[in-house]
C-alpha atoms as a PDB file:
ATOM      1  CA  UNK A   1     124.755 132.388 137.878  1.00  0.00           C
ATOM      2  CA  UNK A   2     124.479 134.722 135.089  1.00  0.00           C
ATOM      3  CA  UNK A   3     121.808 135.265 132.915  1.00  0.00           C
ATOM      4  CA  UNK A   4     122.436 135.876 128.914  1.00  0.00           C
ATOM      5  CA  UNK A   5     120.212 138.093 127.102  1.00  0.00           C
ATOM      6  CA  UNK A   6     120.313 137.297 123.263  1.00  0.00           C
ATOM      7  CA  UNK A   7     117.549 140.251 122.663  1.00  0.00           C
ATOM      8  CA  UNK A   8     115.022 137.131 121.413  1.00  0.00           C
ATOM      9  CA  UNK A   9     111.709 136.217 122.548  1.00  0.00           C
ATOM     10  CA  UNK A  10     111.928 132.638 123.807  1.00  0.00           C
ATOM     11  CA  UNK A  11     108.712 130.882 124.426  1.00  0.00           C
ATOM     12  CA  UNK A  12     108.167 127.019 125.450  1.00  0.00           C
ATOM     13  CA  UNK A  13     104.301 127.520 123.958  1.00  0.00           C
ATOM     14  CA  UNK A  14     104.061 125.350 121.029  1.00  0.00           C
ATOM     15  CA  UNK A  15     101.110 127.455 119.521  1.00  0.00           C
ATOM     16  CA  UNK A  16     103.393 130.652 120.027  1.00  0.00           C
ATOM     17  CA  UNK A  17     106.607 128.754 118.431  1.00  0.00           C
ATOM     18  CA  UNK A  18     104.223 127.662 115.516  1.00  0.00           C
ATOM     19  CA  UNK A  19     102.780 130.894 114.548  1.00  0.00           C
ATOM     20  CA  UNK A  20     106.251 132.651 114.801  1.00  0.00           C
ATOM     21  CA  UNK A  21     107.673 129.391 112.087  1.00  0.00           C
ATOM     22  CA  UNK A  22     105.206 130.286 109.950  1.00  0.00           C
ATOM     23  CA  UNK A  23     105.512 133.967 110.170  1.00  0.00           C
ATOM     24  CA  UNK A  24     109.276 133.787 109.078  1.00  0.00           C
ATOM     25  CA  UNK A  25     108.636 130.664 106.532  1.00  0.00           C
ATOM     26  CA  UNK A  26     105.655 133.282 104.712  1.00  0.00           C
ATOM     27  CA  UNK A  27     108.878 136.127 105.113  1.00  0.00           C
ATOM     28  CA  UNK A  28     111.350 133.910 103.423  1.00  0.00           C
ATOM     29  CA  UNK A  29     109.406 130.777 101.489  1.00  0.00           C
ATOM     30  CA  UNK A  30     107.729 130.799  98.798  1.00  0.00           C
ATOM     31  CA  UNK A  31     104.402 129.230  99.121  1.00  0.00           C
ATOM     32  CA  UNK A  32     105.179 126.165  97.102  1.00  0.00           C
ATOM     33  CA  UNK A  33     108.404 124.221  95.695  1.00  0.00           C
ATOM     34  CA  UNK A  34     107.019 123.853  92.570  1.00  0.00           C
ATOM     35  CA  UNK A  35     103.971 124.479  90.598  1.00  0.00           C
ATOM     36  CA  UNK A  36     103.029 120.622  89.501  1.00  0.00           C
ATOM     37  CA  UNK A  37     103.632 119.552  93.452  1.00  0.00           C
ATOM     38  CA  UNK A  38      99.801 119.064  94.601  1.00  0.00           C
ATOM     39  CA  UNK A  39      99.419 121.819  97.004  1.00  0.00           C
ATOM     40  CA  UNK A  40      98.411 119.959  99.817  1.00  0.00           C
ATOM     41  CA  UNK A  41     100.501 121.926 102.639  1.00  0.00           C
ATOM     42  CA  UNK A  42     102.193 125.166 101.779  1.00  0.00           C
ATOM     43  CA  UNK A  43     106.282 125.400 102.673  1.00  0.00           C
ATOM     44  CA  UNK A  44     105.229 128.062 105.126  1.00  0.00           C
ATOM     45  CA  UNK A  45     103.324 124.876 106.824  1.00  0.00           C
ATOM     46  CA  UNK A  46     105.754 122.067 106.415  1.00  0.00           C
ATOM     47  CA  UNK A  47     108.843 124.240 107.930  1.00  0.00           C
ATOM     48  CA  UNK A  48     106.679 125.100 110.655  1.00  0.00           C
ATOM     49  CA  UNK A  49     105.399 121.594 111.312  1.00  0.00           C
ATOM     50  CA  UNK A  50     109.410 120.624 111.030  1.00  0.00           C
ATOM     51  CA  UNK A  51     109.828 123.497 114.037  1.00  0.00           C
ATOM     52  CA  UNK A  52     107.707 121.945 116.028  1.00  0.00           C
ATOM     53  CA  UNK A  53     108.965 118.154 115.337  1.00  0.00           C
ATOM     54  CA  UNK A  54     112.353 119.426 116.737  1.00  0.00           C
ATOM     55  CA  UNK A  55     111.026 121.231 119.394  1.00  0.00           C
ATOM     56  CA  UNK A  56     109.364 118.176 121.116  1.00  0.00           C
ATOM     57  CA  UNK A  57     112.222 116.278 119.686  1.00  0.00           C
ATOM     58  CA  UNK A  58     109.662 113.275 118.177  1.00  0.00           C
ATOM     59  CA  UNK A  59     109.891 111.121 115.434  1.00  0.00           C
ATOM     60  CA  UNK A  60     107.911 112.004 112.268  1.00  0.00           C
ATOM     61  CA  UNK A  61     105.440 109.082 113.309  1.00  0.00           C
ATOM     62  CA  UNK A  62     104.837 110.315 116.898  1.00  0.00           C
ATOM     63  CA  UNK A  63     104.423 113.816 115.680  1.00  0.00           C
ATOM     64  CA  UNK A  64     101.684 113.401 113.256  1.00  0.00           C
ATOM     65  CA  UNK A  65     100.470 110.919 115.794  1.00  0.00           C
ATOM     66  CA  UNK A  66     100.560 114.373 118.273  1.00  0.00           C
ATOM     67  CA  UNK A  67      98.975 116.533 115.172  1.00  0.00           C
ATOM     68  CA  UNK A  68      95.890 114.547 114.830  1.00  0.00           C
ATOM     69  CA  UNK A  69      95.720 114.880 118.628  1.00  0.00           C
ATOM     70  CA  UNK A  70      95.864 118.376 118.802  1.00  0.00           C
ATOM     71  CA  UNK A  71      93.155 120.393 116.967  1.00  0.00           C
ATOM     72  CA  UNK A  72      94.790 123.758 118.380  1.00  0.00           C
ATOM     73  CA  UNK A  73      98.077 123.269 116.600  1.00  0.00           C
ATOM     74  CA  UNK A  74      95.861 121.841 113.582  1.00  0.00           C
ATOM     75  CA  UNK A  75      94.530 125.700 114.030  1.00  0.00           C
ATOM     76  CA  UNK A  76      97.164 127.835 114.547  1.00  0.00           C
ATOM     77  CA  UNK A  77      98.658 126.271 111.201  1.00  0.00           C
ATOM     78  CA  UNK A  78      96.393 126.329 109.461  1.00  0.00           C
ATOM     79  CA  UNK A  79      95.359 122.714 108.529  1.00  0.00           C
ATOM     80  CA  UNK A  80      92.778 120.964 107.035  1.00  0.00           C
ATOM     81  CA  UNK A  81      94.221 117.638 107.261  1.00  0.00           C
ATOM     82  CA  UNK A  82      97.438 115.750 108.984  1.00  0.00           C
ATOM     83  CA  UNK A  83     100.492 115.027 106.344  1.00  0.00           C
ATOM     84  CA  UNK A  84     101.931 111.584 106.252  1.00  0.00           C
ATOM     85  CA  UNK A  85     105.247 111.008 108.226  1.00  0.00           C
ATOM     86  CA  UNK A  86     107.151 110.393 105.127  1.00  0.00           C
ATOM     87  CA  UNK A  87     105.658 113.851 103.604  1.00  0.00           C
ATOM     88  CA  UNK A  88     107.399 115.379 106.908  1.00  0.00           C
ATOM     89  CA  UNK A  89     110.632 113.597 106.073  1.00  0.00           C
ATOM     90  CA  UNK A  90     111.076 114.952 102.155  1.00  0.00           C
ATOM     91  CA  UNK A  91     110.150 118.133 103.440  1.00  0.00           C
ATOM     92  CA  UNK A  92     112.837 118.862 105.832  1.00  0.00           C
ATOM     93  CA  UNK A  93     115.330 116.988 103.746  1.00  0.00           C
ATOM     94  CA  UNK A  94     113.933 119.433 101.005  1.00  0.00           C
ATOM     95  CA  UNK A  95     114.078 122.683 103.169  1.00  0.00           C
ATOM     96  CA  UNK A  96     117.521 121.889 105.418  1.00  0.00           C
ATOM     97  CA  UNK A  97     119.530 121.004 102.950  1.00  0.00           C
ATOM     98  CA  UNK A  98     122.941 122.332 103.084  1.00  0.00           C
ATOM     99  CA  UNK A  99     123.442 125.490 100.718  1.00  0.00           C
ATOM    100  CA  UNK A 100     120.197 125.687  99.693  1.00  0.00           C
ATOM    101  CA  UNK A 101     119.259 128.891  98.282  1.00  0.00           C
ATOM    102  CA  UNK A 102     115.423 127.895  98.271  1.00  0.00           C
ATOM    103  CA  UNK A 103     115.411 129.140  94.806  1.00  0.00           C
END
């Protein structure tokens, strides 16, 4: 068998895959969609918290359920508090969507 190199890091630590989302979300986000939105979580937070949902490919229920769990992924993001599910779910619609130029 043959092993491809792709010249990435890969990692299957979900603190590492955090802090790298939120390293390339500060790169290419910014902080907030808009300036009346309440500032609760930043963009840099939400993609990374959408990272992670794919990565342990959960629901948005289970994986706030697994944020309020964790305290160390609570850390490494940097939050004070655990979004709702349906927060999670206008966020990625917000920041996947097709074309966007996150304008």
């Amino acid at each position: 068998m043959r092993t491809v190199t792709t010249g990435r890091e890969m990692s299957k630590s979900p603190k590492q895959i955090a802090a790298r989302a939120l390293e390339v979300a500060r790169e290419t986000l910014p902080t907030y969609s808009s300036r009346r939105s309440r500032h609760d979580f930043t963009q840099h937070q939400l993609f990374a918290m959408a990272t992670l949902r794919q990565f342990f490919r959960m629901d948005y229920r289970g994986f706030v359920a697994l944020l309020a769990d964790s305290s160390d992924l609570r850390e490494v993001l940097g939050l004070t508090k655990v979004p709702h599910f349906t927060t999670l779910g206008v966020a990625e619609k917000r920041l996947f969507r097709r074309g966007s130029s996150m304008s």
